[in-house]
C-alpha atoms as a PDB file:
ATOM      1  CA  UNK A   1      48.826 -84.272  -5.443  1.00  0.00           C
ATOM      2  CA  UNK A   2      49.162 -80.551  -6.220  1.00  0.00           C
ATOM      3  CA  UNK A   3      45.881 -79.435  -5.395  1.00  0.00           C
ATOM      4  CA  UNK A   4      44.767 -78.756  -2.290  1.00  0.00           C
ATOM      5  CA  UNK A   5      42.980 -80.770  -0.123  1.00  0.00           C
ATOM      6  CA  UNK A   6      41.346 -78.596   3.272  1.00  0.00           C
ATOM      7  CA  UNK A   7      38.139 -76.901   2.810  1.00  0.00           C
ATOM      8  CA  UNK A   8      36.994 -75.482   5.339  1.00  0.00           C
ATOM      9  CA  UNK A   9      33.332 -76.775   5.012  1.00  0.00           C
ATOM     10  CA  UNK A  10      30.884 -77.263   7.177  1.00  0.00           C
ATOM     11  CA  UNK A  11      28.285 -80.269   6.820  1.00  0.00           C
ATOM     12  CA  UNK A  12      24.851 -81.329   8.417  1.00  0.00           C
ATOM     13  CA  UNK A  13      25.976 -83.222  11.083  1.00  0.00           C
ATOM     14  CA  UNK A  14      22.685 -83.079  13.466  1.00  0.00           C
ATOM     15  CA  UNK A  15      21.857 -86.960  13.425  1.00  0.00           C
ATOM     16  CA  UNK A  16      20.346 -89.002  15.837  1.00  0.00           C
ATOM     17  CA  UNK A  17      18.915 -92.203  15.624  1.00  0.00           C
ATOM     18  CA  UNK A  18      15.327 -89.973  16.022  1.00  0.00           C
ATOM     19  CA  UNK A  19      15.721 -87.208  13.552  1.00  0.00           C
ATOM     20  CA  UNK A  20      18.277 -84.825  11.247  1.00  0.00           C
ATOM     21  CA  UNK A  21      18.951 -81.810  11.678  1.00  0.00           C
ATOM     22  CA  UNK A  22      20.635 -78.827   9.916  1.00  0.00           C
ATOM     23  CA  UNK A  23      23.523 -78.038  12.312  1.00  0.00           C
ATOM     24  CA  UNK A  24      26.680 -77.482  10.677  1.00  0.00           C
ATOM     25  CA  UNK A  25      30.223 -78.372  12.065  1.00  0.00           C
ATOM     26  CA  UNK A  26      33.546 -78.785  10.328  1.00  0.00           C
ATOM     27  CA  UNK A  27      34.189 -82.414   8.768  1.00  0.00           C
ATOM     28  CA  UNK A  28      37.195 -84.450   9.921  1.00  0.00           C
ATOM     29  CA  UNK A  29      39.760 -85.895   7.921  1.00  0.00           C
ATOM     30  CA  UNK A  30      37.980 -88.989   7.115  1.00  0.00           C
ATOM     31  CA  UNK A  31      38.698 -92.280   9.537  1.00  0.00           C
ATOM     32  CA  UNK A  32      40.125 -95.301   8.529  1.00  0.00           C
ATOM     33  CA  UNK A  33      36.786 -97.027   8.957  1.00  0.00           C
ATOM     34  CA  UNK A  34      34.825 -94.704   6.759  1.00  0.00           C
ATOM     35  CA  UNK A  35      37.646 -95.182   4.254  1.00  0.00           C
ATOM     36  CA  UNK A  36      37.015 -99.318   4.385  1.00  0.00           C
ATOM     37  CA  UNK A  37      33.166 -98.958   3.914  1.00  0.00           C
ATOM     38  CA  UNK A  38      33.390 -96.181   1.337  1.00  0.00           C
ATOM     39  CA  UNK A  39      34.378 -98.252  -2.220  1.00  0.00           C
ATOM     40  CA  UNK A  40      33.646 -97.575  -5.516  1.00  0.00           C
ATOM     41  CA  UNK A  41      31.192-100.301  -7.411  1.00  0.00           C
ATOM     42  CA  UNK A  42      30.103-100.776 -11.164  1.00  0.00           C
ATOM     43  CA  UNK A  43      26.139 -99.504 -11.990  1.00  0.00           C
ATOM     44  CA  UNK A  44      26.417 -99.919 -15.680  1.00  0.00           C
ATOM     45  CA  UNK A  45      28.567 -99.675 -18.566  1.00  0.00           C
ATOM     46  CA  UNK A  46      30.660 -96.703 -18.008  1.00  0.00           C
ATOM     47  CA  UNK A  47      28.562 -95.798 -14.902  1.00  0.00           C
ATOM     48  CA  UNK A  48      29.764 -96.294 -11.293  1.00  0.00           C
ATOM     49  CA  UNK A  49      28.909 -95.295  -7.546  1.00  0.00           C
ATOM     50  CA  UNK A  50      31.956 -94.243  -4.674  1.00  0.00           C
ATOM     51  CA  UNK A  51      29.167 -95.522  -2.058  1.00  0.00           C
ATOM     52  CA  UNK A  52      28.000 -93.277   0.688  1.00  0.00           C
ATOM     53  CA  UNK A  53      26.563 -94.506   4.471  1.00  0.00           C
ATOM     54  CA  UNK A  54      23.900 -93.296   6.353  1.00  0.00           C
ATOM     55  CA  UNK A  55      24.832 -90.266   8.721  1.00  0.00           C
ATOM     56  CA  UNK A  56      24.849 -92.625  11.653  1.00  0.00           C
ATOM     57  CA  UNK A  57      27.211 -94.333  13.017  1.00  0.00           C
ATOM     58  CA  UNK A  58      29.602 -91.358  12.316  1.00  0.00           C
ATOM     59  CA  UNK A  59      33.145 -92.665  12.408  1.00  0.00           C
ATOM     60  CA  UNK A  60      31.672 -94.435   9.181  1.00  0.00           C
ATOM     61  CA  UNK A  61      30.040 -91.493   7.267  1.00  0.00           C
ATOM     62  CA  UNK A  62      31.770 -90.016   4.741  1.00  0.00           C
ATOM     63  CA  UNK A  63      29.327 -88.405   2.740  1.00  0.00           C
ATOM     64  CA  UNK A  64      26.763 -89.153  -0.021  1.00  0.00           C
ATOM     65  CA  UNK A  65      26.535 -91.485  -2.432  1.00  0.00           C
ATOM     66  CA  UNK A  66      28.890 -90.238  -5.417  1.00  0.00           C
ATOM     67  CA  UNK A  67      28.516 -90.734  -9.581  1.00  0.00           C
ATOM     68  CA  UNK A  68      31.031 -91.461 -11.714  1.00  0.00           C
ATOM     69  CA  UNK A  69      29.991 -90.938 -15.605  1.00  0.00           C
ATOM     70  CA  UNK A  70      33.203 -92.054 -18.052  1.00  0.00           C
ATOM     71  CA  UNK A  71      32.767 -90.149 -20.755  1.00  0.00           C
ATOM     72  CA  UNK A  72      34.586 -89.298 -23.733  1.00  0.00           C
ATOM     73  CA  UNK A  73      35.899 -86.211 -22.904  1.00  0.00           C
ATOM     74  CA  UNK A  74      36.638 -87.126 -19.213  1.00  0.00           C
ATOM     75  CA  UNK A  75      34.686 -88.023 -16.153  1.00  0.00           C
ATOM     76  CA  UNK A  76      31.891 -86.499 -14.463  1.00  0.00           C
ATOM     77  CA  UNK A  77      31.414 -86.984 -10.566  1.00  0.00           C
ATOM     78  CA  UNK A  78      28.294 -86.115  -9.149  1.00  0.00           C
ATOM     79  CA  UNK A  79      28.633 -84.739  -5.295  1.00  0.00           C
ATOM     80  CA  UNK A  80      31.824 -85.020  -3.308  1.00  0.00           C
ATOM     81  CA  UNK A  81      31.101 -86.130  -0.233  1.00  0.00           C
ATOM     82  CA  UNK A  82      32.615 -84.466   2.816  1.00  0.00           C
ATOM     83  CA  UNK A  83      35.789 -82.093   2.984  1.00  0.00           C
ATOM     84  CA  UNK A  84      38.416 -84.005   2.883  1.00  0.00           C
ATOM     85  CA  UNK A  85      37.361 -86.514   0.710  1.00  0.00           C
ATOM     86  CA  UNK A  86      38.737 -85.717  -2.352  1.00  0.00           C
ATOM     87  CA  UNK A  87      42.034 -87.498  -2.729  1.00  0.00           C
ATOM     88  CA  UNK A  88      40.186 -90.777  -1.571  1.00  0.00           C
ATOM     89  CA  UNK A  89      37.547 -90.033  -4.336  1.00  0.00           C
ATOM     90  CA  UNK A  90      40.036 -89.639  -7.180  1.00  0.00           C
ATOM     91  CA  UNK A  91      42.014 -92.295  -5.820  1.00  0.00           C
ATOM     92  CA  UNK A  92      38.709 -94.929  -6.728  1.00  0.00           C
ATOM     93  CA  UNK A  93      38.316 -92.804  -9.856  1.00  0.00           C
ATOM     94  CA  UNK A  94      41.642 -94.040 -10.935  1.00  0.00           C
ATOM     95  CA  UNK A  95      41.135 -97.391 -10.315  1.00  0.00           C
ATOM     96  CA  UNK A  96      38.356 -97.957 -13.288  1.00  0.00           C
ATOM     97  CA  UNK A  97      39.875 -94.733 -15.611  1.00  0.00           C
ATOM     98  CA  UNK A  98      42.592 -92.749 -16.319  1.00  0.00           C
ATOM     99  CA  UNK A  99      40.675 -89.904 -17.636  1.00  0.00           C
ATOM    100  CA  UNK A 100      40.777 -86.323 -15.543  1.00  0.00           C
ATOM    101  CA  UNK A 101      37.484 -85.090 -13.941  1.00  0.00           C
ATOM    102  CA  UNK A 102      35.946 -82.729 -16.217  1.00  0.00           C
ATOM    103  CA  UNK A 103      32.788 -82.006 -14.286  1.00  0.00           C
ATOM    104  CA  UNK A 104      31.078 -81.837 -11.247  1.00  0.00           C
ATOM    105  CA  UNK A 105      27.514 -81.754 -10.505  1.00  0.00           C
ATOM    106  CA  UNK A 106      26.233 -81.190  -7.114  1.00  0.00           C
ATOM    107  CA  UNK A 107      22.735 -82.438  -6.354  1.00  0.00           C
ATOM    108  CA  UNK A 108      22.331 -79.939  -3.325  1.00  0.00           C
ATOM    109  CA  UNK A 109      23.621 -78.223  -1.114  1.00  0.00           C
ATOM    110  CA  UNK A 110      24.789 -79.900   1.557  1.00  0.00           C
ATOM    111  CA  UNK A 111      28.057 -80.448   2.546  1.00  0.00           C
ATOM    112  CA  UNK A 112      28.135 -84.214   2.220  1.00  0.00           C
ATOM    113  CA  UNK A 113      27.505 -83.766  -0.842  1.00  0.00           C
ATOM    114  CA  UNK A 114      29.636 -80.655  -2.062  1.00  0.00           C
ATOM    115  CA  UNK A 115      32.589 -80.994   0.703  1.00  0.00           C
ATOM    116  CA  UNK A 116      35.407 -81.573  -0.958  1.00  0.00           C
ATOM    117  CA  UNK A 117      34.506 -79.223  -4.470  1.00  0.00           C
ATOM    118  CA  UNK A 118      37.662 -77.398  -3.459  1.00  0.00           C
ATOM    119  CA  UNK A 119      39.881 -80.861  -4.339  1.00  0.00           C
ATOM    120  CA  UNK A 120      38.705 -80.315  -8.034  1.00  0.00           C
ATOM    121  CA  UNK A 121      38.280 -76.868  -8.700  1.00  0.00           C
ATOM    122  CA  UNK A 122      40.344 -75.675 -11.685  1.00  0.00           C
ATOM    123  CA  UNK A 123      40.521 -73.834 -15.052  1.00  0.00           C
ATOM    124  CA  UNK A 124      39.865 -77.574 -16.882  1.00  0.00           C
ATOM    125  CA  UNK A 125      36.714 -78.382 -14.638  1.00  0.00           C
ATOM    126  CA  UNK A 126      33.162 -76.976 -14.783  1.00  0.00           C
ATOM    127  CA  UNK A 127      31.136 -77.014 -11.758  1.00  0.00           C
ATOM    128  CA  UNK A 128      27.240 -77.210 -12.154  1.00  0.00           C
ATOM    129  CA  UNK A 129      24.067 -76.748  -9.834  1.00  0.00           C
ATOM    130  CA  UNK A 130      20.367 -75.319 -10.135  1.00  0.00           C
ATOM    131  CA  UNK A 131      20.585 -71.930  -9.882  1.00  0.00           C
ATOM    132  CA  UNK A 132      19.124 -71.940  -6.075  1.00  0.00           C
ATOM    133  CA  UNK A 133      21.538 -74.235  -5.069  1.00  0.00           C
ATOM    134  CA  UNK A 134      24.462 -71.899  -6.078  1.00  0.00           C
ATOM    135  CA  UNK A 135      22.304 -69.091  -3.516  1.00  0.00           C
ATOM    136  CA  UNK A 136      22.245 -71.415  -0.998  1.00  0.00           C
ATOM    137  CA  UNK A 137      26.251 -72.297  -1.195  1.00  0.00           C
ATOM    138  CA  UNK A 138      27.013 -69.128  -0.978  1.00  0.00           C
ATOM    139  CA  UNK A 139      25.802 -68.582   2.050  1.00  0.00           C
ATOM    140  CA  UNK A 140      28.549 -71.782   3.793  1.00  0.00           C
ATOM    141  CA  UNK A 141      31.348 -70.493   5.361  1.00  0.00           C
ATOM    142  CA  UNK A 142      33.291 -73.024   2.895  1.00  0.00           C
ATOM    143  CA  UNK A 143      32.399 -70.890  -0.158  1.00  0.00           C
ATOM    144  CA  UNK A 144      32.490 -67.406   1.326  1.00  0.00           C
ATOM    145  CA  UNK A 145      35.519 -64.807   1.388  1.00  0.00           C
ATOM    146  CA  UNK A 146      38.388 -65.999  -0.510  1.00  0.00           C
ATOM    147  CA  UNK A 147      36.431 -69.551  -1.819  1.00  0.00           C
ATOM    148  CA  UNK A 148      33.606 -68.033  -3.330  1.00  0.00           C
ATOM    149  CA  UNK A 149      36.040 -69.206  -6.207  1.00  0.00           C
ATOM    150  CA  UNK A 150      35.138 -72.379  -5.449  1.00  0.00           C
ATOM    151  CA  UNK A 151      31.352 -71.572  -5.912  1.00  0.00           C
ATOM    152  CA  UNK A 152      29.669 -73.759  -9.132  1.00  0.00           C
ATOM    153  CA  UNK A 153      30.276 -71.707 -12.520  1.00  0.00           C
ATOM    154  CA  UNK A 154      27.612 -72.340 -14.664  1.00  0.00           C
ATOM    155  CA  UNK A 155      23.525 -72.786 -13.041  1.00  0.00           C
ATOM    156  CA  UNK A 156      20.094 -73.531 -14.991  1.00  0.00           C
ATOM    157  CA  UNK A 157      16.793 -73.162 -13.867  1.00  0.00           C
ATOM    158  CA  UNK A 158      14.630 -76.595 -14.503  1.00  0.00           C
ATOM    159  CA  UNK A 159      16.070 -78.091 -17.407  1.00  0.00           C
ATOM    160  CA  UNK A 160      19.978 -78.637 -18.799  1.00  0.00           C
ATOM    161  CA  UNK A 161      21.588 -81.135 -21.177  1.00  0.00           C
ATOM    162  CA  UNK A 162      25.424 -81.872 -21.329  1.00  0.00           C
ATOM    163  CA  UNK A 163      26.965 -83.823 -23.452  1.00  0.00           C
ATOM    164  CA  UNK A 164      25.290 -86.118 -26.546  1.00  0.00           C
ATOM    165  CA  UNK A 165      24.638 -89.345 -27.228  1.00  0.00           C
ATOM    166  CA  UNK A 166      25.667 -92.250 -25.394  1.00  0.00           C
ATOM    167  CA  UNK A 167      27.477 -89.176 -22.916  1.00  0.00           C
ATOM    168  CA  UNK A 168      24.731 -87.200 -22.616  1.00  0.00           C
ATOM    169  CA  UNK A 169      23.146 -85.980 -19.112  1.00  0.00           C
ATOM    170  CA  UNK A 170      19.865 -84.631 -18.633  1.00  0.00           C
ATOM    171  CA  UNK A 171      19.696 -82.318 -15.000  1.00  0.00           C
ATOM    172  CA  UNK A 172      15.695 -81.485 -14.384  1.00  0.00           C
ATOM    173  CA  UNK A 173      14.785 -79.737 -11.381  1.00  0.00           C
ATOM    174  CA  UNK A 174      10.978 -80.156 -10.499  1.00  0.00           C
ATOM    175  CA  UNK A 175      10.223 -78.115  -7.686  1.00  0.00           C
ATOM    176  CA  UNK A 176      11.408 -77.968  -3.527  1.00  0.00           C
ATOM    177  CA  UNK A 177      11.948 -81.245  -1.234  1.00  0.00           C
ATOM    178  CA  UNK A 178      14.997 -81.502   0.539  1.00  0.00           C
ATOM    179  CA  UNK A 179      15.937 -78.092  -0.413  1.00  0.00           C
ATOM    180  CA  UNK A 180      14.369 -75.792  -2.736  1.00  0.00           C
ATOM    181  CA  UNK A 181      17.105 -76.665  -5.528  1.00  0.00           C
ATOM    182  CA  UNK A 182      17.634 -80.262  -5.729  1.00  0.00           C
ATOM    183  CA  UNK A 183      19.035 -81.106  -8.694  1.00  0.00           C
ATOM    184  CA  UNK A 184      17.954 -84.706 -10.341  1.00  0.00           C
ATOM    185  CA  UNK A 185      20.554 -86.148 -13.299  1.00  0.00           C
ATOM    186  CA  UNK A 186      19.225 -88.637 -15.952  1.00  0.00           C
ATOM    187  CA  UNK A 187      22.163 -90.434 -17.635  1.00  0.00           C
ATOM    188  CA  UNK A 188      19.748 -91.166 -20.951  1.00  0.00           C
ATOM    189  CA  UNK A 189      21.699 -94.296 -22.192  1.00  0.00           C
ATOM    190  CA  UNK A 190      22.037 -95.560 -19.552  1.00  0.00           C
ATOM    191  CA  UNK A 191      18.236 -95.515 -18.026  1.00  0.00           C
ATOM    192  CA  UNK A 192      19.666 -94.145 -14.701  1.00  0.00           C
ATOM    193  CA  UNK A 193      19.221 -92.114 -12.422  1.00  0.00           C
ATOM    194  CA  UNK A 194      20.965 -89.823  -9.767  1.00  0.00           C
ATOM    195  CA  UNK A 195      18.517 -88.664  -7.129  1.00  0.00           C
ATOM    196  CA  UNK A 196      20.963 -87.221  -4.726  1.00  0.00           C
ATOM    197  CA  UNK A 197      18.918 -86.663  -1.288  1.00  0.00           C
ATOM    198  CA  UNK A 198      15.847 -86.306  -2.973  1.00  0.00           C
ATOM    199  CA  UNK A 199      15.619 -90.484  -2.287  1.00  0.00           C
ATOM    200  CA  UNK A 200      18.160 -90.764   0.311  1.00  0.00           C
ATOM    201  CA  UNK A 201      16.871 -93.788   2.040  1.00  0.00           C
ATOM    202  CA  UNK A 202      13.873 -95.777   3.276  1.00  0.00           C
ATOM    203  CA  UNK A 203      12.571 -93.790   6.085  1.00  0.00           C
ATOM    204  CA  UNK A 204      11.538 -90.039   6.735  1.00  0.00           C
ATOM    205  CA  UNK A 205      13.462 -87.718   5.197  1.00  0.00           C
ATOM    206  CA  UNK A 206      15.579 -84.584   6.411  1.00  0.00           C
ATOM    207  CA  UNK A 207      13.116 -81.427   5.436  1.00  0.00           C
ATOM    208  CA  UNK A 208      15.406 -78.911   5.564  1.00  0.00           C
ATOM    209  CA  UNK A 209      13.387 -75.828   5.973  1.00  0.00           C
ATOM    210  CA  UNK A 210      16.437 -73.362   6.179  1.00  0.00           C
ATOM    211  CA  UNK A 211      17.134 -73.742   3.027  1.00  0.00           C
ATOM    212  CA  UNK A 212      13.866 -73.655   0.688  1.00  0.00           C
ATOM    213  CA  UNK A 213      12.933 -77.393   1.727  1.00  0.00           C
ATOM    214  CA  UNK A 214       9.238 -78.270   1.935  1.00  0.00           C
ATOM    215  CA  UNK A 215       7.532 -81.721   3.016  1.00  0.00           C
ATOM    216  CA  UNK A 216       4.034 -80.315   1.378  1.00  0.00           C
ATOM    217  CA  UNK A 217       5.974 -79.725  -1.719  1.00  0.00           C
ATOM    218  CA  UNK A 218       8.297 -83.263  -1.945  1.00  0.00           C
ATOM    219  CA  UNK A 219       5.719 -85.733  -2.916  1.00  0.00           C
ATOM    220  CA  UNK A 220       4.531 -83.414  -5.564  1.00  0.00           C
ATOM    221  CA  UNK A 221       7.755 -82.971  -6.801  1.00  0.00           C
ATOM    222  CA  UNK A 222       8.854 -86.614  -7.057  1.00  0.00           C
ATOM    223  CA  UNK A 223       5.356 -87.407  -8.808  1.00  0.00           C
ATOM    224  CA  UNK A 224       6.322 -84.796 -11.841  1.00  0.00           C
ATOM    225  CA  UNK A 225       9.560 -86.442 -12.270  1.00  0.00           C
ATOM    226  CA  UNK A 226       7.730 -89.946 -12.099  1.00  0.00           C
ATOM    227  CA  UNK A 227       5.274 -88.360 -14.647  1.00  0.00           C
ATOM    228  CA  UNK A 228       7.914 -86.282 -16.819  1.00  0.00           C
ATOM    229  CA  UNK A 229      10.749 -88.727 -16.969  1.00  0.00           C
ATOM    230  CA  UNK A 230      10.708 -91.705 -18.806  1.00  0.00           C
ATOM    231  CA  UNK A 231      13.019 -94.677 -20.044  1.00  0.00           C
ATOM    232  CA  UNK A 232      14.854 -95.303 -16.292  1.00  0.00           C
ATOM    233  CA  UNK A 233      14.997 -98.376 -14.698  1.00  0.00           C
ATOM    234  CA  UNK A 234      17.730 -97.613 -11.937  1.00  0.00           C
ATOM    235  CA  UNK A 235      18.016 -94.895  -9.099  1.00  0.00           C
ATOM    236  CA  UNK A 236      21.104 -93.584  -7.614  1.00  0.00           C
ATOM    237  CA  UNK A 237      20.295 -92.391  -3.928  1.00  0.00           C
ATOM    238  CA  UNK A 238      21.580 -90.261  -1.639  1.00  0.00           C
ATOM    239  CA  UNK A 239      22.766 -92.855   1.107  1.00  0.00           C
ATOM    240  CA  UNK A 240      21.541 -95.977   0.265  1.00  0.00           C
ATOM    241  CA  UNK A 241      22.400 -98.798  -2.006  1.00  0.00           C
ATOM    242  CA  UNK A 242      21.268 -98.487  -6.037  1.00  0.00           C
ATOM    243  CA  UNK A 243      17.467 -99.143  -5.879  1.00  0.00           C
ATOM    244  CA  UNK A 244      14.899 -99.013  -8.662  1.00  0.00           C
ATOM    245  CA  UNK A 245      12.527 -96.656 -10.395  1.00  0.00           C
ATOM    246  CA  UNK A 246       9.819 -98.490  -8.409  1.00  0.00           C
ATOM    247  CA  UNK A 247      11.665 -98.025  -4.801  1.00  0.00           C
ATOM    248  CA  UNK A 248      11.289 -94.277  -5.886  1.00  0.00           C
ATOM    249  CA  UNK A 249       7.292 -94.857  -6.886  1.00  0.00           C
ATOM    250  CA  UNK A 250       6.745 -96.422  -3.544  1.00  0.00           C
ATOM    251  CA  UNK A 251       9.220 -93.458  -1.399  1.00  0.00           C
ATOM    252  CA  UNK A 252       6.465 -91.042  -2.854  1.00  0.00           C
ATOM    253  CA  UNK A 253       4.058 -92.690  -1.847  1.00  0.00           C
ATOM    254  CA  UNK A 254       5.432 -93.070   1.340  1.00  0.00           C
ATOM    255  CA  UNK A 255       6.063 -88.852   1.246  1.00  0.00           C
ATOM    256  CA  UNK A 256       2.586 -88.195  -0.071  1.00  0.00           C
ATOM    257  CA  UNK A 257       1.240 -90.586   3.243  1.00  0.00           C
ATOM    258  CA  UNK A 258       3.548 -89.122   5.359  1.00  0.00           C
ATOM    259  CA  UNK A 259       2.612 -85.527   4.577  1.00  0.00           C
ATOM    260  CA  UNK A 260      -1.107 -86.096   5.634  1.00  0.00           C
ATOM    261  CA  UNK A 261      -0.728 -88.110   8.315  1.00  0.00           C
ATOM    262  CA  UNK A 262       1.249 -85.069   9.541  1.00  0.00           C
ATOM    263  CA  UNK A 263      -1.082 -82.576   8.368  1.00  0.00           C
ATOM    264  CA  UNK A 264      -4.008 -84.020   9.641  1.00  0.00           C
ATOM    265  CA  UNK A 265      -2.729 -85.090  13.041  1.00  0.00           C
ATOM    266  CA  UNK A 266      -2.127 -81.314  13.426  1.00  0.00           C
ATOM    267  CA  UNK A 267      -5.439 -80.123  12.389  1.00  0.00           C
ATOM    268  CA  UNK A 268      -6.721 -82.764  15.187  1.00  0.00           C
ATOM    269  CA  UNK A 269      -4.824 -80.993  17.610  1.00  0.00           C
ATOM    270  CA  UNK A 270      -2.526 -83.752  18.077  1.00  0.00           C
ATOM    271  CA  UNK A 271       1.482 -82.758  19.321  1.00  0.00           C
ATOM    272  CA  UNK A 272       3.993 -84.030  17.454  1.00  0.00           C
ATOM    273  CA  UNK A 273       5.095 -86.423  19.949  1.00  0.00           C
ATOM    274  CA  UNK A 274       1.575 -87.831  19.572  1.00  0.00           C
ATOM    275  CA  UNK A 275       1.422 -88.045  15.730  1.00  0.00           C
ATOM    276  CA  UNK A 276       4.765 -89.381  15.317  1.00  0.00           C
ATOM    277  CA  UNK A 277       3.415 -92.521  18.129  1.00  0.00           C
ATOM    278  CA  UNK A 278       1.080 -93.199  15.397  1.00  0.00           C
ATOM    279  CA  UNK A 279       3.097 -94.966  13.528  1.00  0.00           C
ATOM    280  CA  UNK A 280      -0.237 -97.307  11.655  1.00  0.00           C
ATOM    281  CA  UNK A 281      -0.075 -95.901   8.354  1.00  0.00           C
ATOM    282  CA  UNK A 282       3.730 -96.712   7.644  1.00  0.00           C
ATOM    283  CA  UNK A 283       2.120-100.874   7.734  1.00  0.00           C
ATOM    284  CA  UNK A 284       2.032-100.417   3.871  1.00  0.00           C
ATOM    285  CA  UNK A 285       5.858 -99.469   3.826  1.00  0.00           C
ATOM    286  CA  UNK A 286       7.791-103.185   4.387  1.00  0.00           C
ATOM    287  CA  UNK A 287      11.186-102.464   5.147  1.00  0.00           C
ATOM    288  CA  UNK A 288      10.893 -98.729   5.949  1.00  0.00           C
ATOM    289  CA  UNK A 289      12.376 -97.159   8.955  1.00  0.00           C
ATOM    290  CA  UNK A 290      10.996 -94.613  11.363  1.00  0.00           C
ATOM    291  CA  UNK A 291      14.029 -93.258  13.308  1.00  0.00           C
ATOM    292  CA  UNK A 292      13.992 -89.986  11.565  1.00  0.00           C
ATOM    293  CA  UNK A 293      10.286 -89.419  11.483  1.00  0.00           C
ATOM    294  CA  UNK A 294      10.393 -86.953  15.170  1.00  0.00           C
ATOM    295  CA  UNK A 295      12.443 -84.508  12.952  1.00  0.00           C
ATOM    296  CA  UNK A 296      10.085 -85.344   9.623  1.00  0.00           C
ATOM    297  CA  UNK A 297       7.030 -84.556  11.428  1.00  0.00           C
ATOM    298  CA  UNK A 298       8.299 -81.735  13.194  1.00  0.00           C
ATOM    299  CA  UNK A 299       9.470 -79.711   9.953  1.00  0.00           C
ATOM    300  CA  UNK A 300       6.250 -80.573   8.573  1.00  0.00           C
ATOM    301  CA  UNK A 301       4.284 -79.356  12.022  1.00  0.00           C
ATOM    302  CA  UNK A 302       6.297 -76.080  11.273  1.00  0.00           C
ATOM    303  CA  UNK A 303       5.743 -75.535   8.136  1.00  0.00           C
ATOM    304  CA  UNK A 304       2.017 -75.871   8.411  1.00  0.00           C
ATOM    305  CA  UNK A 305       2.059 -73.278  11.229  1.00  0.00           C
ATOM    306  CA  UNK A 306       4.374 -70.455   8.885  1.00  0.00           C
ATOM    307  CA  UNK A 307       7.950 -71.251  11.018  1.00  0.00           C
END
């Protein structure tokens, strides 16, 4: 390996079994337990997932979940996990292709999800994000001073196609959720798609308000890709295993429920300790979690009141 591997990243690392939160410390090199759990598994055709974990427990996290799109001109990963990860990443790439990464697409900002863009940054290799998702990069310490080369090279602002055919990749951006420039990828032949953190799992979601993230906006945003995109059957999360386009009908729902249950508990006067107790309307939700929902409710409580 020529390239090199440190980038000095830092990544959301604020988890609790409660809530998330956006503080920011430097990734290890990862452990030989996240390295067991993390393997690469078949979605379709020329279509495959390096699986992520959940943020807890942490000697097993390793970043989000991570495309793999064999095309004919080379591969295309979406997100790269922690810093770090890359030569584990392009060791699994190798083991279903021998074609070079040509692209990378990162669904946000995070660094679980863009941590190791340094691994794969070169003349040969484009780098695409929405065009708020490039602002908010730019402001990590891993893509400032000398690795602002590192920063993506080429942004859109809600709609971009790469690629034709049975390689082609539609990237839509439909408003603010877990940032304000999630980025959701469509591989059209193969009725898939990449969701990133805008699904990341069954349970509240990480809101994060510091960079352009809004729990009013997120069910609103899911519904006009429900309404806007059709012909998908599959949905690549952002830390969970491949679910369906119906597990993402029913997460908006769960948003949608979760926003006014929030927004009304305020109005009542209620503190968030008290609306998160009342935990009734989630009944609807089999299977759904509620460890994050403090930190949920909270972002939501502060958004309401202008924080």
């Amino acid at each position: 390996m020529t390239r090199a591997l440190v980038l000095g990243s830092t990544v959301l690392i604020g988890v609790s079994t409660i809530a998330l939160s956006a503080l920011q410390a430097p990734a290890p090199a990862p452990s030989a337990a996240a390295l067991a759990a993390t393997r690469i598994e078949k979605v379709k055709d020329n279509l495959y997932v390096i699986t992520g974990s959940s943020p807890v427990p942490r000697e097993t996290f390793s970043g989000g979940n991570v495309g793999v799109f064999i095309t004919e001109k080379g591969v295309v990963v979406v997100d790269t996990k922690l810093a770090n990860w890359g030569p584990a990443i392009l060791e699994r790439i190798k083991s279903v292709t021998t074609k070079p990464v040509v692209t990378i697409i990162n669904t946000h900002t995070h660094g679980d999800h863009t941590g190791s863009n340094e691994f794969f940054a070169g003349a040969t290799v484009e780098s695409v994000v929405h065009e708020n998702t490039k602002t908010n990069m730019a402001r990590m310490d891993a893509f400032k001073g000398d690795k602002a080369k590192f920063l993506p090279t080429r942004t859109y602002k809600d709609k971009l196609t790469l690629g034709s055919g049975k390689d082609q990749i539609d990237l839509y951006h439909f408003g603010a959720g877990h940032t304000n420039g999630d980025t959701f990828i469509v591989y059209t032949a193969l009725r898939t798609l990449h969701a990133g953190d805008m699904f990341p799992w069954k349970d509240a979601p990480f809101i994060d308000r510091s960079n352009g993230g809004s729990g009013r906006a997120w069910p609103d945003t899911i519904k006009r890709l429900l309404d806007g995109v059709k012909n998908v059957d599959t949905v690549i999360g952002g830390h969970q295993p491949v679910a369906g386009w119906k597990d993402l009908a029913t997460f908006q729902r769960f948003l949608a429920d979760l926003y006014a249950h929030a927004s009304a508990a305020q109005k009542a006067g209620k503190t968030v300790d008290q609306a998160v107790a009342d935990k009734t309307w989630m009944g609807k939700y089999a299977g759904y979690d509620s460890t994050r929902l403090q930190a949920a409710v909270q972002a939501i409580y502060d958004e309401l009141s202008g924080k």
